[in-house]
N, C-alpha and C. Protein backbone atom coordinates (compact mmCIF):
# COMPACT_ATOMS: atom_id res chain seq x y z
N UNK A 1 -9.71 -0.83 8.99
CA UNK A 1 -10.10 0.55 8.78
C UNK A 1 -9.83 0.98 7.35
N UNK A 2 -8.72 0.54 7.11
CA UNK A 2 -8.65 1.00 5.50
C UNK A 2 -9.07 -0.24 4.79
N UNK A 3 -9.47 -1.15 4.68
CA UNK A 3 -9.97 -2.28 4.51
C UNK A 3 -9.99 -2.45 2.64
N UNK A 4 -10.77 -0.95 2.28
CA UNK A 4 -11.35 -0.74 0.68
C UNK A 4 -10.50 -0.36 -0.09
N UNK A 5 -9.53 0.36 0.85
CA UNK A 5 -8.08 0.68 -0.06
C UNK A 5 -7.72 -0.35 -0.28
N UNK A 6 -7.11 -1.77 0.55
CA UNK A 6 -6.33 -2.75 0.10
C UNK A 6 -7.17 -3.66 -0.64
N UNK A 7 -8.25 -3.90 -0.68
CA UNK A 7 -8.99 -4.09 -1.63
C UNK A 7 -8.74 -4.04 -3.29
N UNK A 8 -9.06 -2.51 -3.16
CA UNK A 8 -9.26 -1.79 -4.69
C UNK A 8 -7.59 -2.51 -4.87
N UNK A 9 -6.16 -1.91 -3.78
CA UNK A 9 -5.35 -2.20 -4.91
C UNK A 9 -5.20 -3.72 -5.04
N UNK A 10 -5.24 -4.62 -4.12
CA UNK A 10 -5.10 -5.95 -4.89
C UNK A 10 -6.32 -6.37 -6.06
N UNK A 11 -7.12 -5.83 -6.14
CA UNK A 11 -8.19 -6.42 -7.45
C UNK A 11 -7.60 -5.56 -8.51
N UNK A 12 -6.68 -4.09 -8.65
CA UNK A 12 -6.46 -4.08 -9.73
C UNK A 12 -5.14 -5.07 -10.14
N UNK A 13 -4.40 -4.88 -9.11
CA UNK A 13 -3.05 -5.76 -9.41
C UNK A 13 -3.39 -7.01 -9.81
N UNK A 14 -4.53 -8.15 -9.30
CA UNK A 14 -5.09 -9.22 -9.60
C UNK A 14 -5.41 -9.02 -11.12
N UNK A 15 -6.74 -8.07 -11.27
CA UNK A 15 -6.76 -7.80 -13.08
C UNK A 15 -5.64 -7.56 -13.75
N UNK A 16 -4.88 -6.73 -13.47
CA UNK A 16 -3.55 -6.55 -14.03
C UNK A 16 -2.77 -8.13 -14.48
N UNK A 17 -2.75 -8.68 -13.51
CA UNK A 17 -2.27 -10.19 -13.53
C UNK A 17 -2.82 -11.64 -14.35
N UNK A 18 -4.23 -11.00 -14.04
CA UNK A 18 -5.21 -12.23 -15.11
C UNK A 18 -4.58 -12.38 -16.15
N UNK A 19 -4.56 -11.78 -16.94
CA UNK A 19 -3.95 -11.97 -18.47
C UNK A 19 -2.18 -12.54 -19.08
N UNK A 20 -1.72 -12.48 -17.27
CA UNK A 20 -0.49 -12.43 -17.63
C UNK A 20 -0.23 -14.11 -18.07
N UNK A 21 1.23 -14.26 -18.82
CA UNK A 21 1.64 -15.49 -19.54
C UNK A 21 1.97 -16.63 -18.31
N UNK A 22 2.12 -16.32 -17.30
CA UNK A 22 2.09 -17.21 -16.03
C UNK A 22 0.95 -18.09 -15.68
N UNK A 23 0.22 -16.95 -15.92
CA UNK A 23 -1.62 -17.49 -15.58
C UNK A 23 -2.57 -18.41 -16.40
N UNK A 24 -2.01 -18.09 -17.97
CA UNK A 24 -2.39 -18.43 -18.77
C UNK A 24 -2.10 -20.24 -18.87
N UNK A 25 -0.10 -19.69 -18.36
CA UNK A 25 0.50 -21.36 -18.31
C UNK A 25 -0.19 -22.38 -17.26
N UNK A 26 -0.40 -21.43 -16.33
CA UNK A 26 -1.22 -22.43 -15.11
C UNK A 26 -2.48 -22.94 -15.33
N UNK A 27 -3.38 -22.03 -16.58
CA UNK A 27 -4.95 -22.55 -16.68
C UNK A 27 -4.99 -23.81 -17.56
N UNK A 28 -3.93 -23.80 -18.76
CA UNK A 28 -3.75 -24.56 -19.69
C UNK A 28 -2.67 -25.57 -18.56
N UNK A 29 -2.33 -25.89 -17.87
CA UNK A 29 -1.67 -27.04 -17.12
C UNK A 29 -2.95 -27.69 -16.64
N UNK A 30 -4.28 -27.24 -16.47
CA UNK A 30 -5.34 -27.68 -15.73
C UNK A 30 -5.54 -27.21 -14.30
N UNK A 31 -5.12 -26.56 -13.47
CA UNK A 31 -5.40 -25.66 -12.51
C UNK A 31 -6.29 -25.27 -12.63
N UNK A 32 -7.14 -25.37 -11.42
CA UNK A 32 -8.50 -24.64 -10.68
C UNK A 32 -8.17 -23.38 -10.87
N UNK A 33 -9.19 -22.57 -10.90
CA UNK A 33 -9.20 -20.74 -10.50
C UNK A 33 -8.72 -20.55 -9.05
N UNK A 34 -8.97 -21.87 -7.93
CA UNK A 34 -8.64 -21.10 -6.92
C UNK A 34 -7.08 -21.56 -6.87
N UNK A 35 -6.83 -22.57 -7.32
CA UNK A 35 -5.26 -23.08 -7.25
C UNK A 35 -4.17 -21.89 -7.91
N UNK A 36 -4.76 -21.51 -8.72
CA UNK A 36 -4.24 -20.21 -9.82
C UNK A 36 -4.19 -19.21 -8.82
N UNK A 37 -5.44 -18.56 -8.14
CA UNK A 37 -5.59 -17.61 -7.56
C UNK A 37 -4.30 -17.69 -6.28
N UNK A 38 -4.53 -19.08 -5.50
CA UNK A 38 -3.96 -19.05 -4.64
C UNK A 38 -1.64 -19.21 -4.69
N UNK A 39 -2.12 -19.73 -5.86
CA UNK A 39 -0.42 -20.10 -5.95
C UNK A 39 0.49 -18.91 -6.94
N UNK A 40 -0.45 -18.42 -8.21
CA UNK A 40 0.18 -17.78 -9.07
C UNK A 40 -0.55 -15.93 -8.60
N UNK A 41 -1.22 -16.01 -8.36
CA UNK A 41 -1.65 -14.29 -8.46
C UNK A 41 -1.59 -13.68 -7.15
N UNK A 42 -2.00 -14.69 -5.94
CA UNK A 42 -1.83 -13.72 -4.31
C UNK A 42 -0.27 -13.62 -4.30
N UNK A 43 0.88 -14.39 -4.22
CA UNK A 43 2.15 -14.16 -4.35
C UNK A 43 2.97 -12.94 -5.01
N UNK A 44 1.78 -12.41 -5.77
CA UNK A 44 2.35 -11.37 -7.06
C UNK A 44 1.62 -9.94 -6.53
N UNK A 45 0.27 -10.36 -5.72
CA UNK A 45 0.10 -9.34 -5.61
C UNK A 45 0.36 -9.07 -3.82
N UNK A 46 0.13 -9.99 -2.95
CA UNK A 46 1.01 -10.04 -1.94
C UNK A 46 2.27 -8.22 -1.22
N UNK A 47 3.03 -8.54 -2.25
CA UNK A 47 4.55 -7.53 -1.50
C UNK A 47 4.20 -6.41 -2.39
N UNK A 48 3.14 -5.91 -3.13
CA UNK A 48 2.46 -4.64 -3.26
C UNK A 48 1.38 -4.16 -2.34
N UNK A 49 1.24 -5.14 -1.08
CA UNK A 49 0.05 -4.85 -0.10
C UNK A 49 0.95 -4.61 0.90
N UNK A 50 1.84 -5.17 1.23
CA UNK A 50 2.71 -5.22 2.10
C UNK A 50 3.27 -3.54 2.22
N UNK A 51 3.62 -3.48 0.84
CA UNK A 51 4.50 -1.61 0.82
C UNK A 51 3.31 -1.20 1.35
N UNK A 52 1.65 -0.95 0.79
CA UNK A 52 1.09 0.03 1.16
C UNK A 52 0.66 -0.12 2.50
N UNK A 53 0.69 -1.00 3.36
CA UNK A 53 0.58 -1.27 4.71
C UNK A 53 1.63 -0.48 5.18
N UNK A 54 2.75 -0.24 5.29
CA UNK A 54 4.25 0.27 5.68
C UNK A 54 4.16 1.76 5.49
N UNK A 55 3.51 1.98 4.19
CA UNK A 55 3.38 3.75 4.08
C UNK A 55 2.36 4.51 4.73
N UNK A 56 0.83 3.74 4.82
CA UNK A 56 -0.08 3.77 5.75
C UNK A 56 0.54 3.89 7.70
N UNK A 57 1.16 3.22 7.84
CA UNK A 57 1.97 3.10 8.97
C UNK A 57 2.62 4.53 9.80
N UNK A 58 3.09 4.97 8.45
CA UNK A 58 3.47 6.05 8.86
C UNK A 58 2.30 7.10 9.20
N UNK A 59 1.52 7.20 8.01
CA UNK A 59 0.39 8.39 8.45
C UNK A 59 -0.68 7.88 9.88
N UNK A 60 -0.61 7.14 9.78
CA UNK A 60 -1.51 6.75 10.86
C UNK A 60 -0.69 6.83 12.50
N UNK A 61 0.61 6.85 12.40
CA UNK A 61 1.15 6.59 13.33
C UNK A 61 1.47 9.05 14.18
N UNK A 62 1.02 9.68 12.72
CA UNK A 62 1.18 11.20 12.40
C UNK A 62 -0.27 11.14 12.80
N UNK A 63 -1.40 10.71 12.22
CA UNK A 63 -2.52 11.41 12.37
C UNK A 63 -3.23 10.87 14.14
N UNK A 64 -2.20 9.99 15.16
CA UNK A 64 -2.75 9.58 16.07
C UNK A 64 -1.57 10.68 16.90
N UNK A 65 -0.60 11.05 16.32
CA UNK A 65 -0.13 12.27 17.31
C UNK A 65 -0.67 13.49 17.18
N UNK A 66 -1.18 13.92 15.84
CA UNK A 66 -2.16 15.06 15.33
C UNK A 66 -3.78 15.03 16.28
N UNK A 67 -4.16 14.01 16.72
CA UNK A 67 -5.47 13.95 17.25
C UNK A 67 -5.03 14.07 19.08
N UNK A 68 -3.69 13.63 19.51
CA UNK A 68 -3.72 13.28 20.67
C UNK A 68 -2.90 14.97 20.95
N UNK A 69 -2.44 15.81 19.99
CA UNK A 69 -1.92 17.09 19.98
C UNK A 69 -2.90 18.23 20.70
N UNK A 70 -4.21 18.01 19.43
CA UNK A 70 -5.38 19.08 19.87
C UNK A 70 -6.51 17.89 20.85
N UNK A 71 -5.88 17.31 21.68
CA UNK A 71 -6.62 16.94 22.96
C UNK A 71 -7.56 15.94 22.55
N UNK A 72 -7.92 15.19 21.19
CA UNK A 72 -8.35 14.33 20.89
C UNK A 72 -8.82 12.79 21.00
N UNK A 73 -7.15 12.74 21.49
CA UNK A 73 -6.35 11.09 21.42
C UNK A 73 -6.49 10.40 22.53
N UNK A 74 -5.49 9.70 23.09
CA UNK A 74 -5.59 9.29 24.48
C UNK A 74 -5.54 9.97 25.17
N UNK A 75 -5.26 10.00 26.89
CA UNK A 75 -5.50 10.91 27.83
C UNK A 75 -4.09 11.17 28.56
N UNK A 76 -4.14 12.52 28.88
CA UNK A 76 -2.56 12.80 29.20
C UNK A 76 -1.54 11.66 30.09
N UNK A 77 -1.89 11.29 31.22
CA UNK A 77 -0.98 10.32 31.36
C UNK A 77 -0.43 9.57 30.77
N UNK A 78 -1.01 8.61 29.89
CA UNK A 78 -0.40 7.74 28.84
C UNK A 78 0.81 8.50 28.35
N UNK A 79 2.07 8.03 28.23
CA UNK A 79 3.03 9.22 26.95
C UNK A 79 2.95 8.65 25.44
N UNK A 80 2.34 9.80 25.07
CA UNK A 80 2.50 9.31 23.62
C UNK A 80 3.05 11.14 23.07
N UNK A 81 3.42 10.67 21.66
CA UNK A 81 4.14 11.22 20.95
C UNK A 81 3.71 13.23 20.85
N UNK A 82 2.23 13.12 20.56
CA UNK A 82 1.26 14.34 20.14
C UNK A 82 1.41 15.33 21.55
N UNK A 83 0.99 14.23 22.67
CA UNK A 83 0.59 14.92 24.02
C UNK A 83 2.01 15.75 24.50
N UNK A 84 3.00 15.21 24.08
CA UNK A 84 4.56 15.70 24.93
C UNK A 84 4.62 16.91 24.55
N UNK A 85 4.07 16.59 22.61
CA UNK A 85 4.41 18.14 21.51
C UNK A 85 3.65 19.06 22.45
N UNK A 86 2.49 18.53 22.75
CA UNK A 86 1.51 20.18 23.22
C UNK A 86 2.00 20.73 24.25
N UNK A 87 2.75 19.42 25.70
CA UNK A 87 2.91 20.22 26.84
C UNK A 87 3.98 20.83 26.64
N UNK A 88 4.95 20.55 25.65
CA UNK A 88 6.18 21.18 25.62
C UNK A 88 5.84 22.77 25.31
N UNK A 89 4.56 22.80 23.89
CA UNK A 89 4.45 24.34 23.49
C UNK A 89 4.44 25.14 24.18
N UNK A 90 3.87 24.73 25.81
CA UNK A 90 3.65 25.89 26.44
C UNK A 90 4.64 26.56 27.13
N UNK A 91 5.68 25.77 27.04
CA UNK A 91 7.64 26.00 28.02
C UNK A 91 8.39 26.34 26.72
N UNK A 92 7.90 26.62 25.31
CA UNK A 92 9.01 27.43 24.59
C UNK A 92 8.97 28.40 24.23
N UNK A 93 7.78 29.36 25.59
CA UNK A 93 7.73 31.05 25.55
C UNK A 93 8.70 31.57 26.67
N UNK A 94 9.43 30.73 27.43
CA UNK A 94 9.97 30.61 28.38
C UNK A 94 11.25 30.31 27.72
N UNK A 95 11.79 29.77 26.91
CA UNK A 95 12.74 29.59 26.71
C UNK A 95 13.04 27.92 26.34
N UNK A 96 12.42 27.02 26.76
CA UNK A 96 12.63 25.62 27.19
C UNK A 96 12.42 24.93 25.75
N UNK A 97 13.00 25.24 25.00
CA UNK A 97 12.32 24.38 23.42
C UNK A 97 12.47 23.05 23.30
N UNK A 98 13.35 22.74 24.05
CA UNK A 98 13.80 21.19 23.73
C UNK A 98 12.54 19.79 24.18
N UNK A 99 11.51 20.94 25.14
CA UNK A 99 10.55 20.01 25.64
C UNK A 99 9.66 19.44 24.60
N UNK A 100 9.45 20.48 23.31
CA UNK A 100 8.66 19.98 22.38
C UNK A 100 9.34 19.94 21.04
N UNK A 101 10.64 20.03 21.50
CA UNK A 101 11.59 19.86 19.91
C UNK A 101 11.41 18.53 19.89
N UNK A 102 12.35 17.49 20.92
CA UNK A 102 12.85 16.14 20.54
C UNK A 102 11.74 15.22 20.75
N UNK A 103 10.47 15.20 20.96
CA UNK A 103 9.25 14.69 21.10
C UNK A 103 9.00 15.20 19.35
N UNK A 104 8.83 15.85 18.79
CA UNK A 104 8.47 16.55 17.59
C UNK A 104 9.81 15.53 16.69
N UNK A 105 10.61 15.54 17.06
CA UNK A 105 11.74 14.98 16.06
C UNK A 105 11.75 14.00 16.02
N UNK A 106 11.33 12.97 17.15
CA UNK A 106 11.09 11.45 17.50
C UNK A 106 10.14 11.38 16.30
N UNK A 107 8.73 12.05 16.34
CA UNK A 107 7.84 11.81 15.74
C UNK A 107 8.39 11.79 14.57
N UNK A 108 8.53 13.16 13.89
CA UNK A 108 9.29 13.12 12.40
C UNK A 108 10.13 11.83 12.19
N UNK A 109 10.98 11.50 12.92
CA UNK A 109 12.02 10.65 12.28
C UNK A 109 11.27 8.93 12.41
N UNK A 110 10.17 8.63 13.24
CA UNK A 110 9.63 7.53 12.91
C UNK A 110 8.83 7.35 11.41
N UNK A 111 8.08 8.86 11.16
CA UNK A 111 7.17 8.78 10.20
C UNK A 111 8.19 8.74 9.15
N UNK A 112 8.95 8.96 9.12
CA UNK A 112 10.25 9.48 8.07
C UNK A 112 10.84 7.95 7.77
N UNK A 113 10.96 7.20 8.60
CA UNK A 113 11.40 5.59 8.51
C UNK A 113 10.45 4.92 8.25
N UNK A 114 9.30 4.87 8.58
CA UNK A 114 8.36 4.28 7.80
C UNK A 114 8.54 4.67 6.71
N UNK A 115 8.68 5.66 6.24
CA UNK A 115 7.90 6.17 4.67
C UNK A 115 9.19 5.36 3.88
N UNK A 116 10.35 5.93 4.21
CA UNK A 116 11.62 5.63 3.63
C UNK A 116 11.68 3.22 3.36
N UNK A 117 11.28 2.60 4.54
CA UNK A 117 10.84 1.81 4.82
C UNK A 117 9.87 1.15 3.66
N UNK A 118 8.43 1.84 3.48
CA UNK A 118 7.92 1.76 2.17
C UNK A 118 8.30 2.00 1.05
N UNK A 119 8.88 2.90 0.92
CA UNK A 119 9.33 3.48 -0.42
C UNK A 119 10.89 2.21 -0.88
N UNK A 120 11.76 1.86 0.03
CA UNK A 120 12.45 0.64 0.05
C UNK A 120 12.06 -0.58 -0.45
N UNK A 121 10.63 -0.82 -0.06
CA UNK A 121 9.94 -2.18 -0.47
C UNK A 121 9.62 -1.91 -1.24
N UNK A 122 9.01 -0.32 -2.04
CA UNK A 122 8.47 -0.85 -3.50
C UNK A 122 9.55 -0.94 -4.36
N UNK A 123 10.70 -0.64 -4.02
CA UNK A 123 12.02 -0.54 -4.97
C UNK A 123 12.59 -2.26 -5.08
N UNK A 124 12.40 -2.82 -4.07
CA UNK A 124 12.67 -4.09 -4.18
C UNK A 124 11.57 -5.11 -5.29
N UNK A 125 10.37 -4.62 -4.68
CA UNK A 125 8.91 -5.40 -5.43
C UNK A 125 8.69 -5.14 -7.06
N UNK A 126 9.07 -4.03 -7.19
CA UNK A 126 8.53 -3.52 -8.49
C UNK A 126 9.91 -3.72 -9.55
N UNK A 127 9.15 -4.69 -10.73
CA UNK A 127 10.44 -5.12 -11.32
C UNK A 127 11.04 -3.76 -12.93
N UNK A 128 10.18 -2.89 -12.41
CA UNK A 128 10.25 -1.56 -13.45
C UNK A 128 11.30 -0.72 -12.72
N UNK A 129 11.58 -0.77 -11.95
CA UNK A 129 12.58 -0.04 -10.91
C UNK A 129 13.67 -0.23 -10.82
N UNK A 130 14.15 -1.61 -10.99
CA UNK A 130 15.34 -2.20 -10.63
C UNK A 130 16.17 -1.80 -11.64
N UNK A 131 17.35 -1.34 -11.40
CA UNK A 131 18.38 -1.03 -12.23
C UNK A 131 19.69 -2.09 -12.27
């Protein structure tokens, strides 16, 4: 589904990489383009696809409780995350908040670990970061 996003970013990270002194050492060793491609540039660009898979994770995991909220998503029996939020709204004019608090907080705190999760891996991947 997101297919063009991971795309675009590994072909810029790939261009980004062409030129680099690694690549250069591997063409002048006699290496194929695909031996290059496959040994020196997917490895590099690799654990920058990986983070944006992990941060994606999160929104997608928000925009399938956002669709299953306003009656969209799957169908009420199933329990999922969106459907609990809605039935709860209607028991916290009554008093009952907790029905759509901790369903609401589950949600938050998964999307919240993903993100945190991504944002972890690019701190590891990215060698501009490291302190």
């Amino acid at each position: 589904m997101n297919f063009p996003l991971y795309a675009r970013i590994a072909r810029a990270e790939a261009n980004i990489r062409r030129d680099a002194g690694f690549v250069e050492a591997a063409r002048l060793s006699g290496n194929s383009d695909w031996r290059i491609l496959t040994f020196q540039i997917l490895p590099n660009v690799f654990p920058i696809l990986v983070v944006q898979m992990s941060l994606t994770m999160g929104y997608a995991i928000l925009n399938a409780a956002g669709l299953s909220f306003i009656g969209l998503g799957v169908r009420p029996p199933t329990p999922e995350w969106g459907i609990m939020v809605a039935e709860g709204a209607a028991f916290m004019v009554s008093g009952e908040w907790w029905n759509a608090f901790f369903p609401g907080l589950a949600l938050m705190v998964a999307v919240f670990c993903f993100n945190l999760l991504g944002d972890g891996l690019r701190d590891m991947v990215d060698p501009r970061r490291r302190t």
